[in-house]
Protein backbone atom coordinates (compact mmCIF):
# COMPACT_ATOMS: atom_id res chain seq x y z
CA UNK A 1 -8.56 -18.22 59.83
CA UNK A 2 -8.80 -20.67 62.55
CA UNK A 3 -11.70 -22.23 60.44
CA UNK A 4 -10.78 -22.26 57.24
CA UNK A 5 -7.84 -24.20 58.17
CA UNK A 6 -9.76 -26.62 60.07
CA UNK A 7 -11.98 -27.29 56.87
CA UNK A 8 -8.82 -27.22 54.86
CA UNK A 9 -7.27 -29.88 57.07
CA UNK A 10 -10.72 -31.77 56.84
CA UNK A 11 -11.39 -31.07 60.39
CA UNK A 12 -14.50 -28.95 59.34
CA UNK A 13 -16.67 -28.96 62.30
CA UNK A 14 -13.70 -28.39 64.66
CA UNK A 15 -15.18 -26.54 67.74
CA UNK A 16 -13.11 -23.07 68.37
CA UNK A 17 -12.93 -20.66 71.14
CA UNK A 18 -12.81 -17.33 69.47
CA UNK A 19 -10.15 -14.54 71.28
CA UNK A 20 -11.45 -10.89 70.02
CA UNK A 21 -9.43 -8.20 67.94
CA UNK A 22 -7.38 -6.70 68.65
CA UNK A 23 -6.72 -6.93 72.43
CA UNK A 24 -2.95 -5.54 72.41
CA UNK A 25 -4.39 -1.87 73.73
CA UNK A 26 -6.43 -3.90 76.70
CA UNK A 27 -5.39 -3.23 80.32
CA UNK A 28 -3.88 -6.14 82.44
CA UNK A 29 -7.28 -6.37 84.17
CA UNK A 30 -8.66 -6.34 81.01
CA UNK A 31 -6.73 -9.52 79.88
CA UNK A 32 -7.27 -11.37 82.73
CA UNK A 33 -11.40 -10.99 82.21
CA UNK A 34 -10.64 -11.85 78.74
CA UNK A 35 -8.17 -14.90 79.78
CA UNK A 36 -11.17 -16.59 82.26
CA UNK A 37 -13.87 -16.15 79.44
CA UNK A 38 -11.17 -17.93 77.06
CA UNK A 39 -10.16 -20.69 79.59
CA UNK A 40 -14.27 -21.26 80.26
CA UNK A 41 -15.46 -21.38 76.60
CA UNK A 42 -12.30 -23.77 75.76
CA UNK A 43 -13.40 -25.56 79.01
CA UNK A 44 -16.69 -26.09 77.36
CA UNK A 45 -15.99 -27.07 73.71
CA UNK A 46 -13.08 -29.60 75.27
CA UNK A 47 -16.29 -31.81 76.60
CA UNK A 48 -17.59 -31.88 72.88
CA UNK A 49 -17.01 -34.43 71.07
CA UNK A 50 -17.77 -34.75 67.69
CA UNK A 51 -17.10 -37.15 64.56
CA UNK A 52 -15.62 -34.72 62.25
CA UNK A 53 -12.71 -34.00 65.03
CA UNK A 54 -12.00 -37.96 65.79
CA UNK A 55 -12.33 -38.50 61.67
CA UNK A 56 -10.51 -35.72 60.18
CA UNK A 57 -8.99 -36.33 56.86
CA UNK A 58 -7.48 -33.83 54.57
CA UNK A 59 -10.05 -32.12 52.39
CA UNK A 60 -9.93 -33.88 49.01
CA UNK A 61 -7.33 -33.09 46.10
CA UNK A 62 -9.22 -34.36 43.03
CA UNK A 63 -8.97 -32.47 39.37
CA UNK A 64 -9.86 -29.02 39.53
CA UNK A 65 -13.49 -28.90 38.06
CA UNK A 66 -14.31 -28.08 34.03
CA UNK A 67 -17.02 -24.68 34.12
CA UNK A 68 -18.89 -23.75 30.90
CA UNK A 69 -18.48 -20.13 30.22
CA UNK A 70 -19.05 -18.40 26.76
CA UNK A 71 -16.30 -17.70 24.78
CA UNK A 72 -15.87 -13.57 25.27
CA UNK A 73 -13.57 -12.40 27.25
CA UNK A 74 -15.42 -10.29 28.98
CA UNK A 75 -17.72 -13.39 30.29
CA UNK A 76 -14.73 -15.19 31.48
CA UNK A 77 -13.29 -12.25 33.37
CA UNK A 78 -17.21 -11.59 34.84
CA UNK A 79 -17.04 -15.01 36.33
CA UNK A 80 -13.56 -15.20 37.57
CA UNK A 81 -14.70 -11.85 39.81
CA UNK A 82 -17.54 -13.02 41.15
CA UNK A 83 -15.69 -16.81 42.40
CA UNK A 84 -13.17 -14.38 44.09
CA UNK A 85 -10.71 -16.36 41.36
CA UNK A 86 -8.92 -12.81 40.43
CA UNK A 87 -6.26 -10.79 41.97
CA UNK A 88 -8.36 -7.57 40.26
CA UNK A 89 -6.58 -7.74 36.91
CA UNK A 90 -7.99 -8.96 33.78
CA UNK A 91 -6.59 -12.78 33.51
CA UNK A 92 -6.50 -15.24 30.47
CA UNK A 93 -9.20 -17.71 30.21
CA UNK A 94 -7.42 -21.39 31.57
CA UNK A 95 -8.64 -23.36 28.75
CA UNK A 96 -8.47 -27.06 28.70
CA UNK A 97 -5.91 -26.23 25.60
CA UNK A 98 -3.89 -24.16 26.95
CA UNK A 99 -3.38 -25.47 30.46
CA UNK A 100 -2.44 -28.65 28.67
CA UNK A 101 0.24 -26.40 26.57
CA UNK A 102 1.55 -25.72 29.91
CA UNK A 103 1.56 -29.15 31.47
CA UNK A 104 3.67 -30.14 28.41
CA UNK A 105 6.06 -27.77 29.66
CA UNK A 106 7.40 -30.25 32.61
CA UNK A 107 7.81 -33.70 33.21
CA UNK A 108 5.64 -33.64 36.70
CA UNK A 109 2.36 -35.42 36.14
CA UNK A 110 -0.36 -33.34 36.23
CA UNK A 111 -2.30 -34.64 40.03
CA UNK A 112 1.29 -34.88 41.67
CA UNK A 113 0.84 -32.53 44.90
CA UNK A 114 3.74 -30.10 44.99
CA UNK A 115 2.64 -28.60 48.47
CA UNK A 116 0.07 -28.37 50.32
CA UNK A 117 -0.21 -24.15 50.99
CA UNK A 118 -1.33 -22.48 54.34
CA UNK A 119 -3.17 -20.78 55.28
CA UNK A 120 -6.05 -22.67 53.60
CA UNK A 121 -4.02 -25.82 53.46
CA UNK A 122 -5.36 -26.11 49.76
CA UNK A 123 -3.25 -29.01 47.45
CA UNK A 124 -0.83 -27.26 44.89
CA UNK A 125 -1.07 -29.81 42.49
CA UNK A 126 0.93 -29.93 39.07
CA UNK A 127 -2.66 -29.10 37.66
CA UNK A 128 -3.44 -26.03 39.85
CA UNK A 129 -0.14 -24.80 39.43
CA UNK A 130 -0.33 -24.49 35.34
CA UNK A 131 -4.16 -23.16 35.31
CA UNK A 132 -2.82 -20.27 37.71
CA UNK A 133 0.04 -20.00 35.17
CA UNK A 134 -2.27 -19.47 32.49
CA UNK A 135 -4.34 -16.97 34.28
CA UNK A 136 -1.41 -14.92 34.56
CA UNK A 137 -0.35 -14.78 31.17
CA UNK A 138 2.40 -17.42 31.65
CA UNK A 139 4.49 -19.03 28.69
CA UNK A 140 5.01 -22.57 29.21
CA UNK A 141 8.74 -22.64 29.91
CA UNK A 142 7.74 -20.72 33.03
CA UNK A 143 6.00 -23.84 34.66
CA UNK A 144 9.36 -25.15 36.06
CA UNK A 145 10.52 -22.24 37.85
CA UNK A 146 6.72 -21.59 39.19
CA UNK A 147 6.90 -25.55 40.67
CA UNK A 148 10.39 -24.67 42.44
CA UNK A 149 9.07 -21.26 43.81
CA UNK A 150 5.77 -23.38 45.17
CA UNK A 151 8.37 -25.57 46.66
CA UNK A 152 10.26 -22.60 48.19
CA UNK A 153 8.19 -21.50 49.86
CA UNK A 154 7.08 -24.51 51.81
CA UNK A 155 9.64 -25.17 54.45
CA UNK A 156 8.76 -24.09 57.69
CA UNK A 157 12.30 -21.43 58.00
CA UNK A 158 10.38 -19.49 54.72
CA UNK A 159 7.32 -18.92 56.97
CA UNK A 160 4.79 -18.41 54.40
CA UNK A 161 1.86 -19.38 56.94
CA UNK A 162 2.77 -15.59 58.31
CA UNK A 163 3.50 -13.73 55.38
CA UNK A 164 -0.18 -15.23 54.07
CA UNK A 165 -1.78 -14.10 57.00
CA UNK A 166 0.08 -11.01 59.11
CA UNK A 167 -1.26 -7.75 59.33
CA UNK A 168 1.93 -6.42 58.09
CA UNK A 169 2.46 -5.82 54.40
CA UNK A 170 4.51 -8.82 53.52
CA UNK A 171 4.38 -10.77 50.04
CA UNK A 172 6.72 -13.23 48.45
CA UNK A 173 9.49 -12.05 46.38
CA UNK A 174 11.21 -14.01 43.86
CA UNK A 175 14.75 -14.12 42.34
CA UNK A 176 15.86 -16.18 39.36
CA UNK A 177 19.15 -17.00 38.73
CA UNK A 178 21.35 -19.19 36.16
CA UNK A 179 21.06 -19.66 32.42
CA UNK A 180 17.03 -20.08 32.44
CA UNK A 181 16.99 -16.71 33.31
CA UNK A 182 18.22 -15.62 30.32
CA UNK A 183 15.96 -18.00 28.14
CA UNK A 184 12.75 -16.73 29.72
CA UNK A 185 14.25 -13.01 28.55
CA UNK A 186 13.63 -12.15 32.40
CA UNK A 187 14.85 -8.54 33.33
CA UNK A 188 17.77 -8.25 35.88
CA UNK A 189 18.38 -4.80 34.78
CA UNK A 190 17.04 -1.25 34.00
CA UNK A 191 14.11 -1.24 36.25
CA UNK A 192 14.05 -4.87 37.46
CA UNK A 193 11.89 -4.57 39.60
CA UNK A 194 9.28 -2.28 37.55
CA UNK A 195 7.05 -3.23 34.99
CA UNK A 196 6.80 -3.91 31.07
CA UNK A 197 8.91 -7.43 31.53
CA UNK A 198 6.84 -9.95 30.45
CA UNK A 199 8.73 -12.86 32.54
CA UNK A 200 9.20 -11.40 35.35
CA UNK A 201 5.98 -9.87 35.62
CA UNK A 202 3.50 -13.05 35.09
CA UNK A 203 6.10 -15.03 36.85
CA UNK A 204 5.23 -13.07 40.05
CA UNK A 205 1.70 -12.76 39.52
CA UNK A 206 1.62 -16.39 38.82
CA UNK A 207 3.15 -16.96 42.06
CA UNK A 208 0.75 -14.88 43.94
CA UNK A 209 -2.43 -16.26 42.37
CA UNK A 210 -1.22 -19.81 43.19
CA UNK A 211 -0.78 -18.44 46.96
CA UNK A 212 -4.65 -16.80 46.76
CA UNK A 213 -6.39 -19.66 44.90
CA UNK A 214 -4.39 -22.53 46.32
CA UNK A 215 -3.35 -20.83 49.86
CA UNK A 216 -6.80 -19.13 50.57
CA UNK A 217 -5.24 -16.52 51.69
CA UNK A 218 -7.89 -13.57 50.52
CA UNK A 219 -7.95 -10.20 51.68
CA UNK A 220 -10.48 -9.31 54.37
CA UNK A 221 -10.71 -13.01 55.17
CA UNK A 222 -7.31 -14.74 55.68
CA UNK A 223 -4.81 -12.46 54.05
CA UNK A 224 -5.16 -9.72 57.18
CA UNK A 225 -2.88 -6.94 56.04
CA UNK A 226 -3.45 -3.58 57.32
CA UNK A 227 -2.70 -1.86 53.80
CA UNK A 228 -0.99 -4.51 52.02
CA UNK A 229 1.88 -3.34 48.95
CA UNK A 230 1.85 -3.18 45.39
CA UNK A 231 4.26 -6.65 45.43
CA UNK A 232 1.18 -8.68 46.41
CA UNK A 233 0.09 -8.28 42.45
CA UNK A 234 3.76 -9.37 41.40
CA UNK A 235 7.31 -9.31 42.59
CA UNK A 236 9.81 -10.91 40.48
CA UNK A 237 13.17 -10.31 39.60
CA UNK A 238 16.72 -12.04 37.79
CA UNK A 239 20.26 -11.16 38.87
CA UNK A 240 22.01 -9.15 36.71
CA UNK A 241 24.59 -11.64 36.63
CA UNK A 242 26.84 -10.58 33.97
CA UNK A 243 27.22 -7.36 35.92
CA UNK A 244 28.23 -8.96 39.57
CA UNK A 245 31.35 -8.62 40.21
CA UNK A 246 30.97 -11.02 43.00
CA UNK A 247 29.48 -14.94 42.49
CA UNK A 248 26.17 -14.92 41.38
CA UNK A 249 23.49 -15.58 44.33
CA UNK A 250 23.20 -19.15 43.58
CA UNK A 251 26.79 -19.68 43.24
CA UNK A 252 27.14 -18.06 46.95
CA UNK A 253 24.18 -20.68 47.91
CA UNK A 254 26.17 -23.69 47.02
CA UNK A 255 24.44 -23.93 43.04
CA UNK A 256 27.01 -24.37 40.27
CA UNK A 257 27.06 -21.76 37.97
CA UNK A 258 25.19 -23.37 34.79
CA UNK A 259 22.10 -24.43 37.37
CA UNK A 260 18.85 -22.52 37.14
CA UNK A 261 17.15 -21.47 40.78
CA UNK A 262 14.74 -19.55 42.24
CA UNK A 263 15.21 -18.00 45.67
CA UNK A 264 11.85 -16.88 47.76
CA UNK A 265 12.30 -13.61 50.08
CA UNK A 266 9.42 -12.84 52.63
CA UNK A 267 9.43 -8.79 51.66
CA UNK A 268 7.66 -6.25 52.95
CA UNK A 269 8.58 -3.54 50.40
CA UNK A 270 11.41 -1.35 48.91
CA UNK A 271 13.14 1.75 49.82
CA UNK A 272 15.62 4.02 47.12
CA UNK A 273 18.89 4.51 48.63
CA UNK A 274 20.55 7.38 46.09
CA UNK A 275 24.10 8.49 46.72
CA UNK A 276 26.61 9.63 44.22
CA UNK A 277 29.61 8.69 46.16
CA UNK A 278 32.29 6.53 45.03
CA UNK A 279 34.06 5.96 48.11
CA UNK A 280 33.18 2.71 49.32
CA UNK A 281 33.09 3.43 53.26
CA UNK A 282 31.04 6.55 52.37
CA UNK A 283 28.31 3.87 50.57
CA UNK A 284 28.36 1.65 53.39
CA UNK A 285 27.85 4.29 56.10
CA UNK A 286 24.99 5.31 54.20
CA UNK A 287 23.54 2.38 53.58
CA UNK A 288 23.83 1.27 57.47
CA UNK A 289 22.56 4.16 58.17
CA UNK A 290 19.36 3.48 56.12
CA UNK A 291 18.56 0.43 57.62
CA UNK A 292 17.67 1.48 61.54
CA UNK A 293 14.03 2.18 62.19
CA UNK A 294 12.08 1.65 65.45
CA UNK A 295 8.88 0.09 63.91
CA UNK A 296 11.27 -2.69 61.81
CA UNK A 297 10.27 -6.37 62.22
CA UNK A 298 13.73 -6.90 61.59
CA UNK A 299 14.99 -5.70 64.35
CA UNK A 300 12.44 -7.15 66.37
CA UNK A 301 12.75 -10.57 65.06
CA UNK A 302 16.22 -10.39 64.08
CA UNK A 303 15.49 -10.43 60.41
CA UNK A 304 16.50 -11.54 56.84
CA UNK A 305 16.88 -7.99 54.91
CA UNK A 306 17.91 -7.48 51.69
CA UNK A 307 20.26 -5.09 49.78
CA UNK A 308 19.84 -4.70 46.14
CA UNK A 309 23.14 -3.20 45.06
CA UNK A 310 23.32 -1.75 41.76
CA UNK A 311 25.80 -2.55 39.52
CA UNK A 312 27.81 0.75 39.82
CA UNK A 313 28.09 0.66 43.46
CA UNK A 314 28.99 -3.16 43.57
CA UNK A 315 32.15 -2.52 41.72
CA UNK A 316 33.16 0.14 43.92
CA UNK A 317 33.08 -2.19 47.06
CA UNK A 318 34.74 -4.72 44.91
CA UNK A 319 37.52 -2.40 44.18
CA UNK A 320 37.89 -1.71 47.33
CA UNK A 321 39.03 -5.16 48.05
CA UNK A 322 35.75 -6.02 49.78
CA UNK A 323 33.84 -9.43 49.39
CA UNK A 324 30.49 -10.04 49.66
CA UNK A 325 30.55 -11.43 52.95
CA UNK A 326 32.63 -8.57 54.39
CA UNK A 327 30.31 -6.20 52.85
CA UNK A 328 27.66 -7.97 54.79
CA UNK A 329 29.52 -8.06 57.96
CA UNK A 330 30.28 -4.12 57.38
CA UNK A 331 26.32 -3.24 57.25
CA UNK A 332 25.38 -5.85 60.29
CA UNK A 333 28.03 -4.18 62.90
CA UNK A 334 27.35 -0.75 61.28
CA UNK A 335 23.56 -1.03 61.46
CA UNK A 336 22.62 -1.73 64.86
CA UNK A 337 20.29 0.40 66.65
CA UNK A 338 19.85 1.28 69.97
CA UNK A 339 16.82 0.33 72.23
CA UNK A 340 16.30 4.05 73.07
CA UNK A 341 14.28 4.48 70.27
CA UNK A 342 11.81 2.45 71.24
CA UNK A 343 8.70 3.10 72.76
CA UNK A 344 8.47 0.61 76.50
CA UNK A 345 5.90 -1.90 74.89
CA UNK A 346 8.07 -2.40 72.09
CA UNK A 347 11.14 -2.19 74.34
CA UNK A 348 9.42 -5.08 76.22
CA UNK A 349 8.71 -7.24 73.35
CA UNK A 350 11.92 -7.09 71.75
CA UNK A 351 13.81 -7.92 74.68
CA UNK A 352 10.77 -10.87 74.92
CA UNK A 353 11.87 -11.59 71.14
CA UNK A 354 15.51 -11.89 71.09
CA UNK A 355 16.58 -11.79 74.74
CA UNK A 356 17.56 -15.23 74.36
CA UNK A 357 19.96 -14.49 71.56
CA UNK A 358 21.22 -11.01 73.22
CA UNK A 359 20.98 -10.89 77.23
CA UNK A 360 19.54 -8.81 79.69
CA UNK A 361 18.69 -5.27 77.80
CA UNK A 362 19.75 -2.01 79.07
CA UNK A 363 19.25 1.29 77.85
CA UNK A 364 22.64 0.58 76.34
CA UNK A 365 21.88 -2.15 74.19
CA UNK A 366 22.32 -1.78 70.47
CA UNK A 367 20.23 -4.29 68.21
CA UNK A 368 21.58 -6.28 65.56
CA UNK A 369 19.64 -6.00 61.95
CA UNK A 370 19.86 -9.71 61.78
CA UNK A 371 21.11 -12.91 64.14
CA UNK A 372 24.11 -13.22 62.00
CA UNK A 373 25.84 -11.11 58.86
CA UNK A 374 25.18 -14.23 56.57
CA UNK A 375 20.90 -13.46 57.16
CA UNK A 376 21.38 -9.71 55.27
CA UNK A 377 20.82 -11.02 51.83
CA UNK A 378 22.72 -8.99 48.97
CA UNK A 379 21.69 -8.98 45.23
CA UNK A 380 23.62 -7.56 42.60
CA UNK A 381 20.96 -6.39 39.83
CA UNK A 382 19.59 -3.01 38.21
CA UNK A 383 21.45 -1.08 35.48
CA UNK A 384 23.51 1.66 35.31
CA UNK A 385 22.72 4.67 38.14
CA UNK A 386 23.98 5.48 41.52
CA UNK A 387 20.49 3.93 43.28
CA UNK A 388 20.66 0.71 45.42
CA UNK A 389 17.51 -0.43 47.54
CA UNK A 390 17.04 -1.61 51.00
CA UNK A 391 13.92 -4.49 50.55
CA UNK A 392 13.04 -5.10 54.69
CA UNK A 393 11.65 -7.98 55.43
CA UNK A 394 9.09 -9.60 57.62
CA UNK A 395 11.80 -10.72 60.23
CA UNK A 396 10.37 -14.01 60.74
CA UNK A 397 11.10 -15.42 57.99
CA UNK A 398 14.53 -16.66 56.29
CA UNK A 399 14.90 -17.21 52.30
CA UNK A 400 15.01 -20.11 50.84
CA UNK A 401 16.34 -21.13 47.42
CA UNK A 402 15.46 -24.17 45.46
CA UNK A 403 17.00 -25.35 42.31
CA UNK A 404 14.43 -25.39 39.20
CA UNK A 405 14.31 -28.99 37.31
CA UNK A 406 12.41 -29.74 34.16
C-alpha cells in the first residue's frame, strides 16, 4: 500500500522499510527484535537519497486513454477482466458516445478534478467519474449525485483512506434525499436496500467502481479485507421521506427541504432487528439491546452507527411524543456496554482508544456506542413490516453529507 501511494503521489522510487504481517500475536520480546530491525533498515534508507524523493510531483491527470476493442460484448467484458477494470459483473462498454451522453448530464467540465481518492491517490476527474458511470449502467441524471458522493467522501472526518484499505469489512454507503430522489425513481421503500432498483443499484455500484478504478483500492492488493460484504458491489439507498414522521435526514442536517443530497456512511454491514411490539419503550429496549457486542469497532472507536427505522416503528416513537434526537439519546444511554466482556488485549486497547474521552477504566466502566447521541445516525426508510436494521459502522469514521448541484 505504502507503494502504490508513493507512485500515486509521484514519489515512485520512495525507499520503504517494510514492518511484516501481522505482528499483533508477537511477544514483547518479539517486538522489540522486530522494532531494532525496523529502526536499522529506516536508519539505512534515511542516508539514501534519491531524485524521485527530492522531485516528487503528483502522478499525471491527463484524459483517460481511447482502447480499440471489437464491438461484442463479450470482447469488451474479456478486456475489462483482464485490466482488473471490473468489480466481477458484466459492465457496459464506456463508449466515447455514451460517456459524452453522460458528461452532458452536468455543467462540470469534463478534466475538472473532483478529488483526488486514497488509497491510490488516483485524480477523480469529471471524465473518470462518467466512464465509471457508464460501466455501471448509469442514466445520465445520475452524474450529479455520483460527483457529490465523490465529494463526500473526501474530507478527512469520512475516513475513506481506512474504509479503502482495513481488514474489516467496511464499504461506503449512500443515502439520497430531496426531490431528485424521486426523479431518479430511487427506492426508499419495500426492500431498499435489496435489489431490482435500477437507481439505487448502479448508483452504488457506480460509486464503488469509481473508488476501485480511481482509489486503487483492489482486493488482495490495497483493499485488505478479511472477507469483505456484499455492499462492496453496491449500497445505495433514498429516505422514504413521505413516510418520516420526523424531518427528513437532510432537513435534520441543516438542507432545506426542496434540496437534493447525498449523505456517505462508512458501513460495515446490516443486521434485522424484528419485533412486533408497539410499545415504544419495549422497541427501544430492544433495539439497545441489539447494539452491544464485544468485537464492535464502535465501541472501540466510539462510532457513527446507524438505525434504519421502518416506517411502522417510527410512528410509534413519534406517538409516543419522542423526537428524533431523544430517540437517539434513549439508544446511546441504553446501549452502553460494559468492559467485562472484553477479552484484556481488547480491554487494553479500548481504554488506549477512548481513555481520553472516558477516564481511567475499571471493571465498572460501561462504554458508550458513540462519543455523543448526535453520532447514532437514524434513517426513516423501508415499507410496511415490523423490521428495523442496525447498519454498524467502522467506528472511525463520521458521515458526511453533501448537497448535489447540477
Amino acid at each position: 500500500m505504502g507503494r502504490a501511494q508513493a507512485r500515486g503521489l509521484g514519489y515512485a522510487d520512495l525507499p520503504i522499510a517494510v514492518m511484516p504481517h501481522p505482528f499483533g500475536t508477537l511477544t514483547r520480546d518479539g517486538v522489540r527484535t522486530l522494532a531494532v530491525s525496523l529502526v536499522a533498515d529506516i536508519a539505512s534508507l534515511a542516508c539514501k537519497s534519491t531524485d524521485a524523493v527530492a522531485a516528487g510531483t503528483p502522478a499525471q491527470t491527463e484524459c483517460a486513454a481511447l482502447v480499440d476493442v471489437g464491438a461484442d460484448a463479450d470482447d469488451v467484458n474479456a478486456l475489462f477482466r483482464a485490466q482488473g477494470w471490473t468489480d466481477g459483473l458484466p459492465v457496459v462498454a464506456p463508449t466515447q458516445k455514451r460517456v459524452q451522453r453522460m458528461l452532458e448530464a452536468t455543467t462540470r467540465h469534463p478534466d475538472e478534478i473532483v478529488a483526488r481518492l486514497p488509497p491510490g491517490f488516483g485524480a477523480a476527474t469529471v471524465q473518470r467519474i462518467a466512464i465509471n458511470a457508464v460501466m455501471a449502467g448509469c442514466d445520465p441524471a445520475c452524474m450529479p449525485v455520483l460527483i457529490a458522493a465523490v465529494e463526500a467522501v473526501t474530507p478527512p472526518q469520512f475516513n475513506v483512506q481506512t474504509i479503502q484499505t482495513t481488514t474489516n469489512p467496511a464499504t461506503v454507503w449512500l443515502i439520497v434525499n430531496g426531490p431528485i430522489a424521486q426523479d431518479l425513481g430511487m427506492n426508499g421503500n419495500l426492500n431498499c436496500l435489496g435489489q431490482t432498483n435500477w437507481a439505487n443499484a448502479t448508483l452504488g455500484r457506480a460509486l464503488h467502481l469509481i473508488l476501485l478504478n480511481i482509489g486503487r483500492a483492489v482486493p488482495g492488493e490495497l483493499d485488505r479485507a478479511t472477507h469483505g460484504q456484499p455492499g462492496k458491489y453496491t449500497f445505495c439507498c433514498a429516505e422514504n421521506e413521505t413516510e418520516t414522521p420526523w424531518e427528513p435526514l437532510h432537513v435534520e442536517k441543516g438542507y432545506r427541504a426542496d434540496q437534493s443530497t447525498v449523505t456517505v456512511v462508512g458501513a460495515e454491514g446490516t443486521l434485522n432487528m424484528n419485533t412486533h411490539t408497539k410499545n415504544a419503550d419495549e422497541i427501544l429496549n430492544v433495539i439497545a439491546a441489539t447494539l452491544p457486542r464485544p468485537p464492535s469497532n464502535d465501541y472501540l472507536n466510539g462510532g457513527n452507527p446507524w438505525i434504519v427505522l421502518s416506517p411502522e416503528h417510527a410512528h410509534i416513537l413519534h406517538a409516543a411524543g419522542l423526537t428524533k434526537a431523544q430517540v437517539k439519546s434513549r439508544l446511546w444511554e441504553q446501549s452502553k456496554m460494559s468492559v467485562r466482556l472484553l477479552p484484556p488485549i481488547d480491554f487494553a486497547r479500548i481504554q488506549s482508544v477512548r481513555g481520553p474521552e472516558l477516564g481511567t477504566f475499571t471493571q465498572d466502566t460501561l462504554l458508550p456506542i458513540a462519543t455523543t447521541p448526535d453520532n447514532i445516525g437514524i434513517l426513516v426508510a423501508g415499507g410496511p413490516g415490523t423490521h428495523s436494521t442496525y447498519v454498524p459502522s467502522l467506528g472511525s469514521t463520521r458521515s458526511v453529507t453533501r448537497v448535489i448541484l447540477p
